[in-house]
C-alpha atoms as a PDB file:
ATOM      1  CA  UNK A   1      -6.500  -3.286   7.109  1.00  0.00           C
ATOM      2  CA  UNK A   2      -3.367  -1.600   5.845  1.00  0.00           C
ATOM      3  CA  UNK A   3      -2.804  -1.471   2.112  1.00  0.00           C
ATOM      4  CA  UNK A   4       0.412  -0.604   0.436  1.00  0.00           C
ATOM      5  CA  UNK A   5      -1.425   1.724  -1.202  1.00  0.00           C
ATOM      6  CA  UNK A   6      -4.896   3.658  -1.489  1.00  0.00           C
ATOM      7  CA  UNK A   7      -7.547   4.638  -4.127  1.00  0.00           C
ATOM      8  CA  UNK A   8      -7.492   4.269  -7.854  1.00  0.00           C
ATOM      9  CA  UNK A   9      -3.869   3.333  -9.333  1.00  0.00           C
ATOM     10  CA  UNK A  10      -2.783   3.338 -13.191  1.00  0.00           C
ATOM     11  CA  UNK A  11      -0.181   1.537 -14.905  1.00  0.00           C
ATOM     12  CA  UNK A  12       2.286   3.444 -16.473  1.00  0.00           C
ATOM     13  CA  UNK A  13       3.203   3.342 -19.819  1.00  0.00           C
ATOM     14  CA  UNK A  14       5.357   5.009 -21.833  1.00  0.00           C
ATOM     15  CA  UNK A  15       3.160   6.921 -24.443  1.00  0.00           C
ATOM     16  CA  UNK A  16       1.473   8.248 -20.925  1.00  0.00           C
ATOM     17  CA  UNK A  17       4.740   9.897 -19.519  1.00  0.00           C
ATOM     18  CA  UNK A  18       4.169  12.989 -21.405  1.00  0.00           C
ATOM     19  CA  UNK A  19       0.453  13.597 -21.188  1.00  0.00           C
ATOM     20  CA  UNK A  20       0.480  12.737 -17.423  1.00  0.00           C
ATOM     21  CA  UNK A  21       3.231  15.255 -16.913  1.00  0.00           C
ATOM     22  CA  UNK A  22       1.445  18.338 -18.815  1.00  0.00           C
ATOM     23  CA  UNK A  23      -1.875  17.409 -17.157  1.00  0.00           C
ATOM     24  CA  UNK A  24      -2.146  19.824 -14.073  1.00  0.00           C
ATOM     25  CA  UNK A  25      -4.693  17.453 -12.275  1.00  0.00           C
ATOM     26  CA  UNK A  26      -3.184  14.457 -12.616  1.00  0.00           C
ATOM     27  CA  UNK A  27      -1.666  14.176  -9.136  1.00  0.00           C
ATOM     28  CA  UNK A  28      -5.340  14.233  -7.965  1.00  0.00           C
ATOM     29  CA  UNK A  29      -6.706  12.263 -10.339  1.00  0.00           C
ATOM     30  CA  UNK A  30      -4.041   8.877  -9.580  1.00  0.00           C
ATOM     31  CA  UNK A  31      -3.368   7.999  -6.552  1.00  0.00           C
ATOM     32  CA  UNK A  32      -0.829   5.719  -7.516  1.00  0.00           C
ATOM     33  CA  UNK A  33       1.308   3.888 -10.480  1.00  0.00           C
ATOM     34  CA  UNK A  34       2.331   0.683 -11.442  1.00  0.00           C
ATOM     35  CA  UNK A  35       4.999  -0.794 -13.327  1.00  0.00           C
ATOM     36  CA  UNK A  36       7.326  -3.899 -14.615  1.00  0.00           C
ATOM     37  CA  UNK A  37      10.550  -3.427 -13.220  1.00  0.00           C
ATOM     38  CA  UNK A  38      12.139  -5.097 -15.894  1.00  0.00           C
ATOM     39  CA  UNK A  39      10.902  -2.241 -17.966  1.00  0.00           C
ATOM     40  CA  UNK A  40      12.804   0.322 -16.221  1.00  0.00           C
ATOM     41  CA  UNK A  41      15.475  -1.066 -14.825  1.00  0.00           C
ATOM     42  CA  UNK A  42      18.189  -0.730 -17.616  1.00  0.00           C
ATOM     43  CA  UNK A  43      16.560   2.900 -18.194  1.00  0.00           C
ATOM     44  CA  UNK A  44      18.859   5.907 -17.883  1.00  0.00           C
ATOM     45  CA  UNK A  45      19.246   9.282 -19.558  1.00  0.00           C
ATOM     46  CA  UNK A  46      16.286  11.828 -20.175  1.00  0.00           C
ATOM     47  CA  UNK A  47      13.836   8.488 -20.224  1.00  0.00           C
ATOM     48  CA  UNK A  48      15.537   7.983 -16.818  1.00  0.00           C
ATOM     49  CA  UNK A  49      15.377  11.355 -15.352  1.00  0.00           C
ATOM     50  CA  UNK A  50      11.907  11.647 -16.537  1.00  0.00           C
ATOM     51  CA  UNK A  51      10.737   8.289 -14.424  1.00  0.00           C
ATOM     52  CA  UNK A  52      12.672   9.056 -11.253  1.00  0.00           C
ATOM     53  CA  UNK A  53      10.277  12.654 -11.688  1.00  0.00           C
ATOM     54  CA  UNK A  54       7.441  10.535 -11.493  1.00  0.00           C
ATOM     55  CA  UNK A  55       8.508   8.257  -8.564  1.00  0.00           C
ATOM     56  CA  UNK A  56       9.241  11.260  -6.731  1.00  0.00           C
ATOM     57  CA  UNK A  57       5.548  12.627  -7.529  1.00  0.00           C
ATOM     58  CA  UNK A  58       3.429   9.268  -6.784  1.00  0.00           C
ATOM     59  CA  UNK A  59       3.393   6.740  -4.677  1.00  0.00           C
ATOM     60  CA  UNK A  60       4.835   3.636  -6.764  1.00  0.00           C
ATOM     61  CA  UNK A  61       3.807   0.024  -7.008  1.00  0.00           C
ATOM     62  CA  UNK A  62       5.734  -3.281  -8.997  1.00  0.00           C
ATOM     63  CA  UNK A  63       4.432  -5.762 -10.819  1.00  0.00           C
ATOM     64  CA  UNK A  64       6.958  -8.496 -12.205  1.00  0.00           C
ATOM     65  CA  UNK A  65       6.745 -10.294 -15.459  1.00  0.00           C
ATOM     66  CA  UNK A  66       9.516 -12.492 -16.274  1.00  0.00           C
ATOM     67  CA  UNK A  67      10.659 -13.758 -12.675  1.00  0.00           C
ATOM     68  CA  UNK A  68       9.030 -17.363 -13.403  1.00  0.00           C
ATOM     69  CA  UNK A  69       7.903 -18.269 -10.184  1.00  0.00           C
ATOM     70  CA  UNK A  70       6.680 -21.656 -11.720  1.00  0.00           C
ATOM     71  CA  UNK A  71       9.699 -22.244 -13.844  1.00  0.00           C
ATOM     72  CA  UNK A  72      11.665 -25.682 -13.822  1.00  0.00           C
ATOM     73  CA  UNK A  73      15.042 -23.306 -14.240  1.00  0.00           C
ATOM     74  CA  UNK A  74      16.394 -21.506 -11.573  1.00  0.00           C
ATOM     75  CA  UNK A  75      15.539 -18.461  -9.893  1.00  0.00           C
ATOM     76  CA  UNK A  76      17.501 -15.587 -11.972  1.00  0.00           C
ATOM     77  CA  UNK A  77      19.198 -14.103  -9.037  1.00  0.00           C
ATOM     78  CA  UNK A  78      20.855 -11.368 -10.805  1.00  0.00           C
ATOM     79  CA  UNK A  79      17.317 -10.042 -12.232  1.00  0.00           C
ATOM     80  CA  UNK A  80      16.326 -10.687  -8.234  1.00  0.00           C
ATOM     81  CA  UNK A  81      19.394  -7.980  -7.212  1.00  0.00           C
ATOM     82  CA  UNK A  82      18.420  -5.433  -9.791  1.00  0.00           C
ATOM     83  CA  UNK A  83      14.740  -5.716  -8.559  1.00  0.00           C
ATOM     84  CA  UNK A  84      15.768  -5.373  -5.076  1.00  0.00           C
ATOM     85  CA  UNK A  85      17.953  -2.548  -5.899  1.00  0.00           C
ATOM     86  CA  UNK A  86      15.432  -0.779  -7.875  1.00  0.00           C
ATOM     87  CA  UNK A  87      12.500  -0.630  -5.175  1.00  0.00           C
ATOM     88  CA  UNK A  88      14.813   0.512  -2.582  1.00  0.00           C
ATOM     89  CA  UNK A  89      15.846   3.785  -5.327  1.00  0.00           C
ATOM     90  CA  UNK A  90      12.426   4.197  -6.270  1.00  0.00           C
ATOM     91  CA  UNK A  91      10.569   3.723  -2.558  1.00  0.00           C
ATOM     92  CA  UNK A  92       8.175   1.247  -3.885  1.00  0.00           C
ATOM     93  CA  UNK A  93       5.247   0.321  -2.096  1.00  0.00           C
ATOM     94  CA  UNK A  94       5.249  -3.406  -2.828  1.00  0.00           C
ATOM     95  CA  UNK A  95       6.277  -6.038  -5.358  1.00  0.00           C
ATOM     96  CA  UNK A  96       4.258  -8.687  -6.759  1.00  0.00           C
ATOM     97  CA  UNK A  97       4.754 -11.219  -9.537  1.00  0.00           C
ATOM     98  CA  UNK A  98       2.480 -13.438 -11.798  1.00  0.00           C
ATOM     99  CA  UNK A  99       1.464 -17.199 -10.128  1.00  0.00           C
ATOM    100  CA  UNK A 100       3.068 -18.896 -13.659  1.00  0.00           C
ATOM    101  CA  UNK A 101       6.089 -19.369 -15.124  1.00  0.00           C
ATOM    102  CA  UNK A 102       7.480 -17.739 -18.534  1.00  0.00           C
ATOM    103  CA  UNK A 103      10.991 -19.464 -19.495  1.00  0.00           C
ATOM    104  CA  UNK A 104      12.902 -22.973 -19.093  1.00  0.00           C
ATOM    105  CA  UNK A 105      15.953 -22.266 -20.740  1.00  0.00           C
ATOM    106  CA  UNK A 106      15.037 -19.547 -22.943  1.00  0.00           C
ATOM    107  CA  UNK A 107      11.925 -17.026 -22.504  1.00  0.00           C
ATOM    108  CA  UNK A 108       8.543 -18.165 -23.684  1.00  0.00           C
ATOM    109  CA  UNK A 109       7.292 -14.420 -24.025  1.00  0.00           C
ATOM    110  CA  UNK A 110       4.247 -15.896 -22.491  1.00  0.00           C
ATOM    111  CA  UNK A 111       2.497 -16.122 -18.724  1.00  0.00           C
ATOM    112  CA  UNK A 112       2.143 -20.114 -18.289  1.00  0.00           C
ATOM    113  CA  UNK A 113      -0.131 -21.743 -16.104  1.00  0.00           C
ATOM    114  CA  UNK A 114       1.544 -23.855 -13.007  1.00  0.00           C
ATOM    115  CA  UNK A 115      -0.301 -27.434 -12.990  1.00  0.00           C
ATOM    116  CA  UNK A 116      -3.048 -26.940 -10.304  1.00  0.00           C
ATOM    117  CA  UNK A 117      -1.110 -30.085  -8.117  1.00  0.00           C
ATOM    118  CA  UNK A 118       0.378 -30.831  -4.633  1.00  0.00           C
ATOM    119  CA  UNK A 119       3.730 -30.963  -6.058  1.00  0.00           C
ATOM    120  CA  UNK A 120       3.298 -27.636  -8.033  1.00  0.00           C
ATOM    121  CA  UNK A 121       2.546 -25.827  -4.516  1.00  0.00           C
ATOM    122  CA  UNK A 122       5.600 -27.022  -2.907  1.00  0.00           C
ATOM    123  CA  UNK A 123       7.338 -26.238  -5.307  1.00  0.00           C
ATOM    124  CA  UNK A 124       6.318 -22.729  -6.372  1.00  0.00           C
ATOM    125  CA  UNK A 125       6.222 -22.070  -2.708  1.00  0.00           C
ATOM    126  CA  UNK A 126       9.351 -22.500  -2.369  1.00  0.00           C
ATOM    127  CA  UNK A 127      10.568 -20.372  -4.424  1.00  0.00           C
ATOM    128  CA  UNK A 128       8.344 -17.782  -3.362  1.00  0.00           C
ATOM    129  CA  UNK A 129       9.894 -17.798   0.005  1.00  0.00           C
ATOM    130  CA  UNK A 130      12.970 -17.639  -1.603  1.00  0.00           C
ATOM    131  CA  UNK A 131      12.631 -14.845  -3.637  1.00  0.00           C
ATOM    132  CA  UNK A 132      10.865 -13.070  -0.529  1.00  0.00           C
ATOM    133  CA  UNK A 133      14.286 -13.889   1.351  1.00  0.00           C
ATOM    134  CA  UNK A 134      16.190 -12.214  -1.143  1.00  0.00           C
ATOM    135  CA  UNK A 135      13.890  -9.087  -1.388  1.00  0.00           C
ATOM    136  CA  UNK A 136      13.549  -9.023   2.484  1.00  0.00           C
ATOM    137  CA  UNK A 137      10.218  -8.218   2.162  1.00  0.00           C
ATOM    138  CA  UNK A 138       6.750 -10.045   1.752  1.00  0.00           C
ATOM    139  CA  UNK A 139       5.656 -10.113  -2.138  1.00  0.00           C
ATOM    140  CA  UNK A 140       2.313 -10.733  -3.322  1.00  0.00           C
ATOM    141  CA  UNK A 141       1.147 -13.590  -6.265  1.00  0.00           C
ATOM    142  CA  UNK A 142      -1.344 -12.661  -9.263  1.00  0.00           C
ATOM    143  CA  UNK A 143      -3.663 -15.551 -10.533  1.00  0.00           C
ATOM    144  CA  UNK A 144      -3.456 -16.014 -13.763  1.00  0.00           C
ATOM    145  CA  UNK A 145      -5.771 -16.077 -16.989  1.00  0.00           C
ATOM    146  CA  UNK A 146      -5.386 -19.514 -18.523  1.00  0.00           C
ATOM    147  CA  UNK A 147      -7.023 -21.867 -21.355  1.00  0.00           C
ATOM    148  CA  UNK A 148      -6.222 -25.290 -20.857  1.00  0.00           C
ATOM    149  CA  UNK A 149      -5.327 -27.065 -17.335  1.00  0.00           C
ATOM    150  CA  UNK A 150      -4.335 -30.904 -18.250  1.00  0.00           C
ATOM    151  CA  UNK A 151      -3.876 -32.910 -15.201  1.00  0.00           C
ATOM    152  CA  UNK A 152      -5.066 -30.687 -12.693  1.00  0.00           C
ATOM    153  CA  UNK A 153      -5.423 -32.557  -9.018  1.00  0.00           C
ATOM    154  CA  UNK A 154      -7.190 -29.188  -7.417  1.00  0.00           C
ATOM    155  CA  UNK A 155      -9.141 -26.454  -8.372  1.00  0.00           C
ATOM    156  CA  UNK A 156      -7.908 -22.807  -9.167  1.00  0.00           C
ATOM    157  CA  UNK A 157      -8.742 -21.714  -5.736  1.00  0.00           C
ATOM    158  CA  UNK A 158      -7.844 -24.459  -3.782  1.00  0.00           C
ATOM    159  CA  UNK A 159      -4.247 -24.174  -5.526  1.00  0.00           C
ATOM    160  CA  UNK A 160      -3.664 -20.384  -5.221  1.00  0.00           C
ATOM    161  CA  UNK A 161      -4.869 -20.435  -1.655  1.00  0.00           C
ATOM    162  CA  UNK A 162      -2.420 -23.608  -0.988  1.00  0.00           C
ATOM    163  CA  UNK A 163       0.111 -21.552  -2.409  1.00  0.00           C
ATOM    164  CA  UNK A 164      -0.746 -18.596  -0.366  1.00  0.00           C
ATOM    165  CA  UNK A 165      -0.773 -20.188   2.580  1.00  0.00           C
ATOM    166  CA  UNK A 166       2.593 -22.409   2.153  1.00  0.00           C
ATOM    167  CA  UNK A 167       4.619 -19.863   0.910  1.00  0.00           C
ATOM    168  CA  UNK A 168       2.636 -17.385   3.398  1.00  0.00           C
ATOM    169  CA  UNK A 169       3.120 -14.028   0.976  1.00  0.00           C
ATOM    170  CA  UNK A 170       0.310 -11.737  -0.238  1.00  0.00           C
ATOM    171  CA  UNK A 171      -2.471 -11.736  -3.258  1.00  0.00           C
ATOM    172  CA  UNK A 172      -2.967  -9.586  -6.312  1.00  0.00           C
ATOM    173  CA  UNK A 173      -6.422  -9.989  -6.886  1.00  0.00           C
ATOM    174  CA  UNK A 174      -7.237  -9.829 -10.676  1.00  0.00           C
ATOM    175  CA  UNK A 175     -10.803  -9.197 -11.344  1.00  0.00           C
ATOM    176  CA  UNK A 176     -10.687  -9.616 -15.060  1.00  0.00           C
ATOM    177  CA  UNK A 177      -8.882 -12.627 -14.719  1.00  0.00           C
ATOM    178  CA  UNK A 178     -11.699 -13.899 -12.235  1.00  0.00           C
ATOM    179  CA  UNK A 179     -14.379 -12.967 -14.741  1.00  0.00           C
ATOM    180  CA  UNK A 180     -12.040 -14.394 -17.624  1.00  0.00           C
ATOM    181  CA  UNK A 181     -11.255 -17.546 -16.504  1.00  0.00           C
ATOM    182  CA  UNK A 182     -14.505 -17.897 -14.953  1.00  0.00           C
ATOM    183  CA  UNK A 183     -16.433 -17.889 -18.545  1.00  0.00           C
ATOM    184  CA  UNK A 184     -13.669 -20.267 -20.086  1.00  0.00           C
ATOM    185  CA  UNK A 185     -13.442 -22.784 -17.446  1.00  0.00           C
ATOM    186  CA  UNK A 186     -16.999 -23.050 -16.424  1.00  0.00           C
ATOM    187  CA  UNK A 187     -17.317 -21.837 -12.698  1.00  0.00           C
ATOM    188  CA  UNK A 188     -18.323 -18.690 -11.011  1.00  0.00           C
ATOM    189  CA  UNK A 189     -16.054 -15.921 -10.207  1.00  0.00           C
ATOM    190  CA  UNK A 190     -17.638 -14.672  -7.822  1.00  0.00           C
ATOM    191  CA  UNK A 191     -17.587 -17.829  -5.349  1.00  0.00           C
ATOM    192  CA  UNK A 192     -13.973 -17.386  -6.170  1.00  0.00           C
ATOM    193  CA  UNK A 193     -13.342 -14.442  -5.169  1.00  0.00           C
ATOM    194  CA  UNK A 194     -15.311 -14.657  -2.026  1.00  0.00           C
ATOM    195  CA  UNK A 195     -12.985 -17.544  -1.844  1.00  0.00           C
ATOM    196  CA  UNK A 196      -9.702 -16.116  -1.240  1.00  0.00           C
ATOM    197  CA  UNK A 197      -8.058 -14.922   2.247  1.00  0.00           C
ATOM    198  CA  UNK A 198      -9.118 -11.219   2.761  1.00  0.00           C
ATOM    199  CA  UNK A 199      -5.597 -10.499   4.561  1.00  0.00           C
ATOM    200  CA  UNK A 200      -3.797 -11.392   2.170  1.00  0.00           C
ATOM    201  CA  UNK A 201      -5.014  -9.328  -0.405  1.00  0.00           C
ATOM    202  CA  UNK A 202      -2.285  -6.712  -1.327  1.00  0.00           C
ATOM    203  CA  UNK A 203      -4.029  -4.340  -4.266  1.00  0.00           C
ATOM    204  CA  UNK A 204      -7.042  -5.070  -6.944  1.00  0.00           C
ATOM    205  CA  UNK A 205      -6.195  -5.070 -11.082  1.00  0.00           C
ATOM    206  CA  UNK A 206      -8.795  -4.189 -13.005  1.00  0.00           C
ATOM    207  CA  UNK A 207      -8.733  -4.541 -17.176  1.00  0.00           C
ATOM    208  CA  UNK A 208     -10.314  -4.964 -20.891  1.00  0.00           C
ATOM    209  CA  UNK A 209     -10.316  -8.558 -22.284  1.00  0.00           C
ATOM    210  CA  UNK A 210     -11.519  -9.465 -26.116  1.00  0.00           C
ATOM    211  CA  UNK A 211     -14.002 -11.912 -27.120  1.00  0.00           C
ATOM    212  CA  UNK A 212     -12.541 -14.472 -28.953  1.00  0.00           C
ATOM    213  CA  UNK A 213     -16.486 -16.532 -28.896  1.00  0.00           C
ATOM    214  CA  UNK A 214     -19.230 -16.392 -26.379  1.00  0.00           C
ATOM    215  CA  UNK A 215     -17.141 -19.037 -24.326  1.00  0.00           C
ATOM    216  CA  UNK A 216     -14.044 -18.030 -25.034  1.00  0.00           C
ATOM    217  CA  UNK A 217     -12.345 -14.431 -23.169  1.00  0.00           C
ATOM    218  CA  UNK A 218      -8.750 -13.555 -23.893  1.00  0.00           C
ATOM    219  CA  UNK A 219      -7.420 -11.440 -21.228  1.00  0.00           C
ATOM    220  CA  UNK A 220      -5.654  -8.771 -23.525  1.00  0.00           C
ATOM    221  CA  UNK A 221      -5.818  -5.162 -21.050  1.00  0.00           C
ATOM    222  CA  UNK A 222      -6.476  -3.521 -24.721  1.00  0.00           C
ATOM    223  CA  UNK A 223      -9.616  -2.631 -24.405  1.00  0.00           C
ATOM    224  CA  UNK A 224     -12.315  -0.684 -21.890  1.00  0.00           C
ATOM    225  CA  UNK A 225     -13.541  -2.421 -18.757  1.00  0.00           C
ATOM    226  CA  UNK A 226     -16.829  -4.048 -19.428  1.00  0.00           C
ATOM    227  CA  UNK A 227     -19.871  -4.185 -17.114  1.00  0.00           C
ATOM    228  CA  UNK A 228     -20.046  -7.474 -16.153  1.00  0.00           C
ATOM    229  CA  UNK A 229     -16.066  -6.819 -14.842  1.00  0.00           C
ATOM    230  CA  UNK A 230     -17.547  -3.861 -12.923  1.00  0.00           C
ATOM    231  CA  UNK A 231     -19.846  -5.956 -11.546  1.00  0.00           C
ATOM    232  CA  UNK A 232     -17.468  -7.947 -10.356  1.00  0.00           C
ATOM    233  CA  UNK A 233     -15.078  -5.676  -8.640  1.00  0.00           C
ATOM    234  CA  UNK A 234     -18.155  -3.984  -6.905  1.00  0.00           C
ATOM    235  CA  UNK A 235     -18.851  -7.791  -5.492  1.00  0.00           C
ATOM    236  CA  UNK A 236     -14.961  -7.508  -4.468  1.00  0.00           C
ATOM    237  CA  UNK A 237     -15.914  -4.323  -3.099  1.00  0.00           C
ATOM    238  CA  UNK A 238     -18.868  -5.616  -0.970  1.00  0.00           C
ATOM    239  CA  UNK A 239     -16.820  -8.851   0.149  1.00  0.00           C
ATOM    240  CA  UNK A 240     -13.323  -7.086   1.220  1.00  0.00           C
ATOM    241  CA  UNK A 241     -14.295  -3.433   1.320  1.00  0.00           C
ATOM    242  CA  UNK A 242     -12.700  -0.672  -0.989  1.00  0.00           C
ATOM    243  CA  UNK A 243      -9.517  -2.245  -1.840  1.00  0.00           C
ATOM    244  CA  UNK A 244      -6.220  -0.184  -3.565  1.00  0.00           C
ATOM    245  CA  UNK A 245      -7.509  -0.757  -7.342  1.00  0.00           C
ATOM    246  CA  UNK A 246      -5.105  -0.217 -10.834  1.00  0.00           C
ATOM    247  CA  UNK A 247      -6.608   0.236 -14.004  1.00  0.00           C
ATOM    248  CA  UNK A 248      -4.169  -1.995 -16.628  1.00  0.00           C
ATOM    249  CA  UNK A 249      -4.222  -0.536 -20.395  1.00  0.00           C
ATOM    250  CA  UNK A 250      -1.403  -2.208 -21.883  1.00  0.00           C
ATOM    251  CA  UNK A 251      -2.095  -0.768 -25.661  1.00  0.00           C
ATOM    252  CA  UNK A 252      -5.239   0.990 -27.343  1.00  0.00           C
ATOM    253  CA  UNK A 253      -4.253   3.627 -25.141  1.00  0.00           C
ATOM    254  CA  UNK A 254      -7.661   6.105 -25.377  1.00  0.00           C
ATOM    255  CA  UNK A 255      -6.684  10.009 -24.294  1.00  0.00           C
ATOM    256  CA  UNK A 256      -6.109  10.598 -20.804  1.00  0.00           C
ATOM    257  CA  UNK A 257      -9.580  11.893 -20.059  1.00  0.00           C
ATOM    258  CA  UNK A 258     -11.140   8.543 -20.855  1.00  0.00           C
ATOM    259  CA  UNK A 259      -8.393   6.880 -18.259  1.00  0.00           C
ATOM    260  CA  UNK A 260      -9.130   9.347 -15.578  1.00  0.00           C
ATOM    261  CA  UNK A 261     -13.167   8.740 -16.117  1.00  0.00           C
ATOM    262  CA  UNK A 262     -12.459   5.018 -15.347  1.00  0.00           C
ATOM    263  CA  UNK A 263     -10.651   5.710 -12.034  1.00  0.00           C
ATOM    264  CA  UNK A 264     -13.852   7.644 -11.399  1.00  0.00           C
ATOM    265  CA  UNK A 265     -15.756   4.974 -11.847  1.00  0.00           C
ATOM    266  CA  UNK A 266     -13.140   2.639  -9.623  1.00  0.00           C
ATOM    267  CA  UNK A 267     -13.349   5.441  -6.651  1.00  0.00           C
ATOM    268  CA  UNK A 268     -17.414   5.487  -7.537  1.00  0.00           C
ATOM    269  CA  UNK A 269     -17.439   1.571  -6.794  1.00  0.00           C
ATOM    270  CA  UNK A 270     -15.259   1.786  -3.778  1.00  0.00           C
ATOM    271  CA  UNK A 271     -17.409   4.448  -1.980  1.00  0.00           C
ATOM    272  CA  UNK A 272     -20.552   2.401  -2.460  1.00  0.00           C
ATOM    273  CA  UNK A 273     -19.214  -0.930  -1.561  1.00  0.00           C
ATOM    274  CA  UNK A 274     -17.547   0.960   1.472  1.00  0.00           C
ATOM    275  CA  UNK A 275     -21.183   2.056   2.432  1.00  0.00           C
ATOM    276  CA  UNK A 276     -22.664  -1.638   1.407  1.00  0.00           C
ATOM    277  CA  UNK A 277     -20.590  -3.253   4.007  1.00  0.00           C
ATOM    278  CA  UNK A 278     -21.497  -0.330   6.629  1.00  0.00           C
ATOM    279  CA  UNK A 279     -24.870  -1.222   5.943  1.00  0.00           C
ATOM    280  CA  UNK A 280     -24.442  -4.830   6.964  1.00  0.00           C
ATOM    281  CA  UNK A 281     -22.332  -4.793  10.167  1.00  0.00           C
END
């Protein structure tokens, strides 16, 4: 298959713009970056000069968070233009947004789940494929982390692949929110994973959560990737083969050393589920 991007990716943040640029290895160390355009669209000056040196240096991915695919408002199509706008100037590889909604009326500052129901997929596809119309170009959906689901007609992976497949656009597969959800709802992450449409699959994120109780996970990406998440993304590994994978740090930033010794670890689990699935062909 043909990925928007290869390897191990890393978001980037802003307290990281200065120690990627002084570290010599870097460029071989991150094979690509992510971002919220909303972040960095409004950005000019020295902050702005110093970004466009980075998208000139990396290959560059998006990853929306206030677009509000699920939202009962309407699609702001003035935030729509700038993001358009912005991945043309920047030569991003993709775009991709969260499967929830954030505002009606007003921003919630939050990532809220979409009722798992027929109506909900019509809907949300639909604005999907509009928003894909817009962009001229095929976006991809991230499943969310959640903690309550009232009135739910479907499961979590019968509704994302509905969606999927109505509004036929691509997946962000988040592991952490697979393991996450999978310990606070009660089912196993791995049968959904193995679950979801293989071609559809854009890039892999991979991220900390804290532990809020034994049965309780709050995805926060403010913490180091535990094993049982490894675990997980080598079983992604094994099912798909070694898909594009970004490491999300959001805050708790450790030094860069500790960053670059997880991609290791990301490119050490995508070599040996690359030679798992050898094995069994």
């Amino acid at each position: 298959m043909t990925y928007p991007v290869n390897g191990a990716g890393l978001g980037l943040r802003r307290p990281l713009m200065g120690p990627l640029a002084e570290a010599a290895d870097a460029p071989e160390r991150v094979d690509f970056l992510e971002v919220a355009p909303e972040n960095w669209i409004p950005m000019g000056g020295s902050l702005g000069k110093q970004f466009r040196a980075f998208t000139e240096r990396y290959p560059f991915v998006c990853h929306g968070l206030s677009l509000s695919l699920g939202s009962p408002s309407p699609l702001d199509m003035d935030l729509l233009s700038a993001i358009k706008a912005f991945l043309a100037r920047h030569k991003v590889r993709c775009y991709t947004e969260h499967l929830s909604y954030c505002s009606d009326h007003g921003h919630l500052y939050d990532l809220m789940p979409i009722p798992f129901t027929e109506d909900a997929v019509h809907y949300v596809a639909g604005r999907i494929r509009q928003v894909q119309d817009v962009l001229e170009q095929r976006i991809g959906i991230e499943h969310v982390s959640y903690y309550a689901m009232p009135h739910a007609e479907m499961t979590e992976l019968e509704f994302v692949n509905a969606v999927l497949e109505e509004a036929d656009c691509g997946l962000l597969l988040d592991v952490n929110n697979a393991y996450v959800n999978g310990i606070n709802h009660g089912y196993d992450p791995q049968a959904f994973i193995s679950g979801l449409p293989a071609e559809r699959i854009m890039y892999v994120h991979v991220a900390g959560h804290y532990d809020e109780a034994e049965d309780l996970k709050v995805d926060t990406h403010g913490a180091d990737v535990i094993d049982p998440v490894w675990s997980l993304l080598a079983f992604a590994y094994e099912q798909f083969g070694p898909l594009p994978t970004l490491l999300e740090r959001d805050f708790n930033l450790p030094p860069l050393p500790q960053l670059f010794a997880e991609l290791d670890t990301i490119r050490g689990y995508q070599g040996h589920g690359q030679m798992r699935r050898k094995a069994h062909e």
